[in-house]
C-alpha atoms as a PDB file:
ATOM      1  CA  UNK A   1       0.000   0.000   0.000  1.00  0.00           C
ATOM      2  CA  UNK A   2       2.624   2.611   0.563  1.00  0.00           C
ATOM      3  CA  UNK A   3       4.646   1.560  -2.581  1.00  0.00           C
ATOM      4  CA  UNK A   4       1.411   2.375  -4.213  1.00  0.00           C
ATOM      5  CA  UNK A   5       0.855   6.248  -2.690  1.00  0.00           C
ATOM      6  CA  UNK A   6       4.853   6.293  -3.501  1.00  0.00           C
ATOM      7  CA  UNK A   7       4.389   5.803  -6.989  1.00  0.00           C
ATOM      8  CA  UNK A   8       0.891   7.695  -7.394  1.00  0.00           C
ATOM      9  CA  UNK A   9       2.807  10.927  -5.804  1.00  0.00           C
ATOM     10  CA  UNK A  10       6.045  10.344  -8.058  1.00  0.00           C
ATOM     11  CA  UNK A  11       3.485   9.893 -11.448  1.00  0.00           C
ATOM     12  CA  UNK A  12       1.694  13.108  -9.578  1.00  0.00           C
ATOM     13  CA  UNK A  13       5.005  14.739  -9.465  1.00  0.00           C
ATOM     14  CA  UNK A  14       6.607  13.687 -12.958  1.00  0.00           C
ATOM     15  CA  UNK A  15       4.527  13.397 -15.252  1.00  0.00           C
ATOM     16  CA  UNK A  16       2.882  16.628 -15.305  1.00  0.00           C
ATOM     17  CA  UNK A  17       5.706  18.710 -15.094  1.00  0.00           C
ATOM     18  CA  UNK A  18       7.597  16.753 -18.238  1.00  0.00           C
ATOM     19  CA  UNK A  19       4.872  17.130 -20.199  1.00  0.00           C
ATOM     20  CA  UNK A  20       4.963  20.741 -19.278  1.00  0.00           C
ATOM     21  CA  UNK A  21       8.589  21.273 -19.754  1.00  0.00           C
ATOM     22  CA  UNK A  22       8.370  19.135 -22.999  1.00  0.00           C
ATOM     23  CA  UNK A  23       5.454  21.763 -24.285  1.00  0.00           C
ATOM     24  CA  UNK A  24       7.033  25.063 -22.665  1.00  0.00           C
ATOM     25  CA  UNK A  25      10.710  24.647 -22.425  1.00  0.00           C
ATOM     26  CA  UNK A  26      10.988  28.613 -22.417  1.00  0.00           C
ATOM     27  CA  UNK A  27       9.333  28.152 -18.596  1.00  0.00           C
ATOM     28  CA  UNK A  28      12.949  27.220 -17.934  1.00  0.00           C
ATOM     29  CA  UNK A  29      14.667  30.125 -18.471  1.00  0.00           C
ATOM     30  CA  UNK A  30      12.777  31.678 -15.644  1.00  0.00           C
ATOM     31  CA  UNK A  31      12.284  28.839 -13.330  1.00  0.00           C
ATOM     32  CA  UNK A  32      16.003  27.450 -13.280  1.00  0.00           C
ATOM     33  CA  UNK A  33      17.899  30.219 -15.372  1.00  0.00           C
ATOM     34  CA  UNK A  34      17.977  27.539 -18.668  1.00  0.00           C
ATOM     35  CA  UNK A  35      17.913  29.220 -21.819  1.00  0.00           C
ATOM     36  CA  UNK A  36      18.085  27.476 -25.062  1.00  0.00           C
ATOM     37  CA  UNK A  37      20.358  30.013 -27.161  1.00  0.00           C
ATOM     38  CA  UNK A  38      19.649  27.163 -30.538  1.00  0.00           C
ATOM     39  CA  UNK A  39      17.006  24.874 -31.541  1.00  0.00           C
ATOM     40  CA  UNK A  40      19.077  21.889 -31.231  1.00  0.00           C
ATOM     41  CA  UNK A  41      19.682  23.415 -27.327  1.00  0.00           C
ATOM     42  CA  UNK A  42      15.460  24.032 -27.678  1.00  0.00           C
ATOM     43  CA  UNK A  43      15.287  20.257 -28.874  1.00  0.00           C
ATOM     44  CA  UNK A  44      17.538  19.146 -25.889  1.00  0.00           C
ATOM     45  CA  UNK A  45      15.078  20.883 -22.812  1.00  0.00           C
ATOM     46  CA  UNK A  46      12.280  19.550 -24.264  1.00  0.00           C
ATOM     47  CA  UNK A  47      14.343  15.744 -24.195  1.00  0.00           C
ATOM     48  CA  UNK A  48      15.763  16.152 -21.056  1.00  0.00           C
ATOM     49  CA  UNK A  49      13.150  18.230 -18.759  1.00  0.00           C
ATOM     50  CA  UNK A  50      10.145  17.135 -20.811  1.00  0.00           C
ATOM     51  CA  UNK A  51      10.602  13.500 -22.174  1.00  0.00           C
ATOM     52  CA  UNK A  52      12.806  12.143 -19.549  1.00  0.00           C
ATOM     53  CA  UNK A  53      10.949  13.809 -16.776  1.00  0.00           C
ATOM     54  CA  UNK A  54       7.419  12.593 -18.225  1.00  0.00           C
ATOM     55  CA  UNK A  55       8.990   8.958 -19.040  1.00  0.00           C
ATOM     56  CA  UNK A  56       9.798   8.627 -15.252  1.00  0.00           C
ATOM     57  CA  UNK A  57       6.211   9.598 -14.291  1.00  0.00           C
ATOM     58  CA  UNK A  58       4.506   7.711 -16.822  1.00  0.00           C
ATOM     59  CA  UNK A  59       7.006   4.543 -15.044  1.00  0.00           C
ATOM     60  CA  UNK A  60       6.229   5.154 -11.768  1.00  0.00           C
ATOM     61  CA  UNK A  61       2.039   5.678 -12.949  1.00  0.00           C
ATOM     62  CA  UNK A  62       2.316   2.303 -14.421  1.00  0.00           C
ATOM     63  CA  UNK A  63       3.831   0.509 -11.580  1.00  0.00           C
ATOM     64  CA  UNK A  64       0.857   1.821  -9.934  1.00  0.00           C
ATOM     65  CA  UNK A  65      -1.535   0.433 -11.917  1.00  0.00           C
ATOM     66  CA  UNK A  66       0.683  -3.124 -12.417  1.00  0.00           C
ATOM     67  CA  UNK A  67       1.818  -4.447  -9.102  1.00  0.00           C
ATOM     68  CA  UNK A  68       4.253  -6.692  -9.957  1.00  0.00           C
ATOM     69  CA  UNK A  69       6.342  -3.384 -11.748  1.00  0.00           C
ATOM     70  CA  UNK A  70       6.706  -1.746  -8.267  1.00  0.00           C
ATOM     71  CA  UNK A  71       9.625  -2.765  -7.319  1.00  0.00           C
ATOM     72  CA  UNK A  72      11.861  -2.182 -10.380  1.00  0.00           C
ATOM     73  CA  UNK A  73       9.783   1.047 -10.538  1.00  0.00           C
ATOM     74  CA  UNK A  74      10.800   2.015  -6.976  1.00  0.00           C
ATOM     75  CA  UNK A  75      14.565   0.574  -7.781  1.00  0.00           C
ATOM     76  CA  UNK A  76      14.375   2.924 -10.967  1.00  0.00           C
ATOM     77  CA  UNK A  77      13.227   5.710  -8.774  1.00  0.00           C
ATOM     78  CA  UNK A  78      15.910   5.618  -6.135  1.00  0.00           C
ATOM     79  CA  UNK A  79      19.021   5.476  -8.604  1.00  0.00           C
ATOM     80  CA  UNK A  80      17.737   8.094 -11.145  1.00  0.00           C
ATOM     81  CA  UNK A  81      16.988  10.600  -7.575  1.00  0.00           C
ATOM     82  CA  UNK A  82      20.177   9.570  -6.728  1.00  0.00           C
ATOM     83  CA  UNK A  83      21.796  10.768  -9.887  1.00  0.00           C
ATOM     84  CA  UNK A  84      19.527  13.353 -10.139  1.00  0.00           C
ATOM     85  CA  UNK A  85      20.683  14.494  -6.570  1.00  0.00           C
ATOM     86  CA  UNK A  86      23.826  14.012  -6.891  1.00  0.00           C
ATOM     87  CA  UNK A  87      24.967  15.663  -9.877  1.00  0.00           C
ATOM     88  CA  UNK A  88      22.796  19.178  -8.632  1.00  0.00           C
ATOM     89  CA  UNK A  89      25.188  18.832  -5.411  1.00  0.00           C
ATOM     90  CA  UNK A  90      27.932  18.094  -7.295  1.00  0.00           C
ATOM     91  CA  UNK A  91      27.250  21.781  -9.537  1.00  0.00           C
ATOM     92  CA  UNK A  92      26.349  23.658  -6.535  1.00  0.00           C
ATOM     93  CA  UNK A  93      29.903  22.950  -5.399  1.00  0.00           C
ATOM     94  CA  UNK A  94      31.531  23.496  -8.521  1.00  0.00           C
ATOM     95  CA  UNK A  95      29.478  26.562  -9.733  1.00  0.00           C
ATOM     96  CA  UNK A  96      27.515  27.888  -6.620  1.00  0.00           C
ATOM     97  CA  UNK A  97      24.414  29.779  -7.134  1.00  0.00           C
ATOM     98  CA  UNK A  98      21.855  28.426  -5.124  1.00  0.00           C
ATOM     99  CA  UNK A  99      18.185  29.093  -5.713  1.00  0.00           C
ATOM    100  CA  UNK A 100      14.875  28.241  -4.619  1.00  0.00           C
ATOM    101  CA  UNK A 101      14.533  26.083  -7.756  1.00  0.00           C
ATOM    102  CA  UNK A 102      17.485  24.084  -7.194  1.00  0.00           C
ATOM    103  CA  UNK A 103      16.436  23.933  -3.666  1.00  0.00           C
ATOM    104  CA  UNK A 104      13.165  22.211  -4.350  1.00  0.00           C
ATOM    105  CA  UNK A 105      14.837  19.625  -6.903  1.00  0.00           C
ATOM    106  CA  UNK A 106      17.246  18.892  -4.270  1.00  0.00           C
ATOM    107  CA  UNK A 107      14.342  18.424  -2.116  1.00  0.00           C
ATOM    108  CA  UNK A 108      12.476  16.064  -4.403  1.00  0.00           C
ATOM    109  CA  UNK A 109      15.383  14.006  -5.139  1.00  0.00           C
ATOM    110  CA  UNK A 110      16.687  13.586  -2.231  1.00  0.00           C
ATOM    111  CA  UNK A 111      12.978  12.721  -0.452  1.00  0.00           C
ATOM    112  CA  UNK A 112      12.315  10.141  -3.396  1.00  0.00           C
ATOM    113  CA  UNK A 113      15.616   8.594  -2.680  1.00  0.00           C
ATOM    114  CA  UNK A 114      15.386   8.138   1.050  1.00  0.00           C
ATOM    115  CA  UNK A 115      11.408   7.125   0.956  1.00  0.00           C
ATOM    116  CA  UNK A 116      12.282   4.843  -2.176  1.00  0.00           C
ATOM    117  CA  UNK A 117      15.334   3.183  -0.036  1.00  0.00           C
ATOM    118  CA  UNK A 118      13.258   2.838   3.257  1.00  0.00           C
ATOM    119  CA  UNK A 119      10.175   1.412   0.907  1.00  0.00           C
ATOM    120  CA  UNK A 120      12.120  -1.060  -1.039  1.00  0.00           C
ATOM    121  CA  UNK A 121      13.702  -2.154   2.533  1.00  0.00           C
ATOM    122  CA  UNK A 122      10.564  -2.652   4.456  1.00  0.00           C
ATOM    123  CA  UNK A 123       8.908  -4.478   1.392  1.00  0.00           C
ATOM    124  CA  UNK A 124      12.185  -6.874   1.298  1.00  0.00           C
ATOM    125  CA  UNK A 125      12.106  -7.497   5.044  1.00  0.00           C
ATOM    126  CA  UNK A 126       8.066  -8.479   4.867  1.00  0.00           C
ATOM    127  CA  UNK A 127       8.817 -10.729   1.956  1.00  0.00           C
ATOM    128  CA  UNK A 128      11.143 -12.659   4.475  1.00  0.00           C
ATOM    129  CA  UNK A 129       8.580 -13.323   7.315  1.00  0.00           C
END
């Protein structure tokens, strides 16, 4: 059951906001200071923030709906977060500039990785009893 709300926030989360970004990359360039400057960098916002973002929704909304999914879902979840998360702390200390926007991906990553872990963990340990 709370694999399930995992993955129907995630979807909640993802999916939307790719679809936006994949629609409206020029929201970028306010949001996290991420201007296309060509269409091939146009082409690569709408990849990156709108088709990967929306393909890891649209992952996590289908382990929802498929139960036997959930776990590779969750496993999928935790070590794209991770990457995710990692690389954003890896710029902040290599180019500083903090902002609310990277504060809040931070926050999601970082939240889906830990919740992910502990989920995966506690769904392992009750397959064992």
């Amino acid at each position: 059951m709370i694999s399930s709300i995992f993955l129907a926030f995630s979807a909640l989360i993802w999916l939307p906001y790719g679809l936006f970004c994949l629609f409206q990359p020029g929201y970028l360039a306010e949001a996290a200071g991420v201007v296309a400057t060509t269409p091939t960098g146009t082409t690569e916002l709408r990849a990156m923030y709108g088709g990967l973002q929306a393909a890891i929704g649209a992952l996590a909304l289908v382990a929802c709906l498929r139960p036997r999914l959930r776990r590779t879902a969750l496993v999928s979840l935790v070590v794209l977060t991770a990457g995710l998360g990692s690389a954003r702390l890896l710029g902040l200390a290599l180019d500083g500039g903090f902002t609310a926007y990277t504060g809040a991906g931070l926050g999601l990553e970082w939240t889906t990785v830990v919740l992910g872990r502990w989920i995966l963990r506690r769904d392992a340990a009750a397959s064992h009893r």
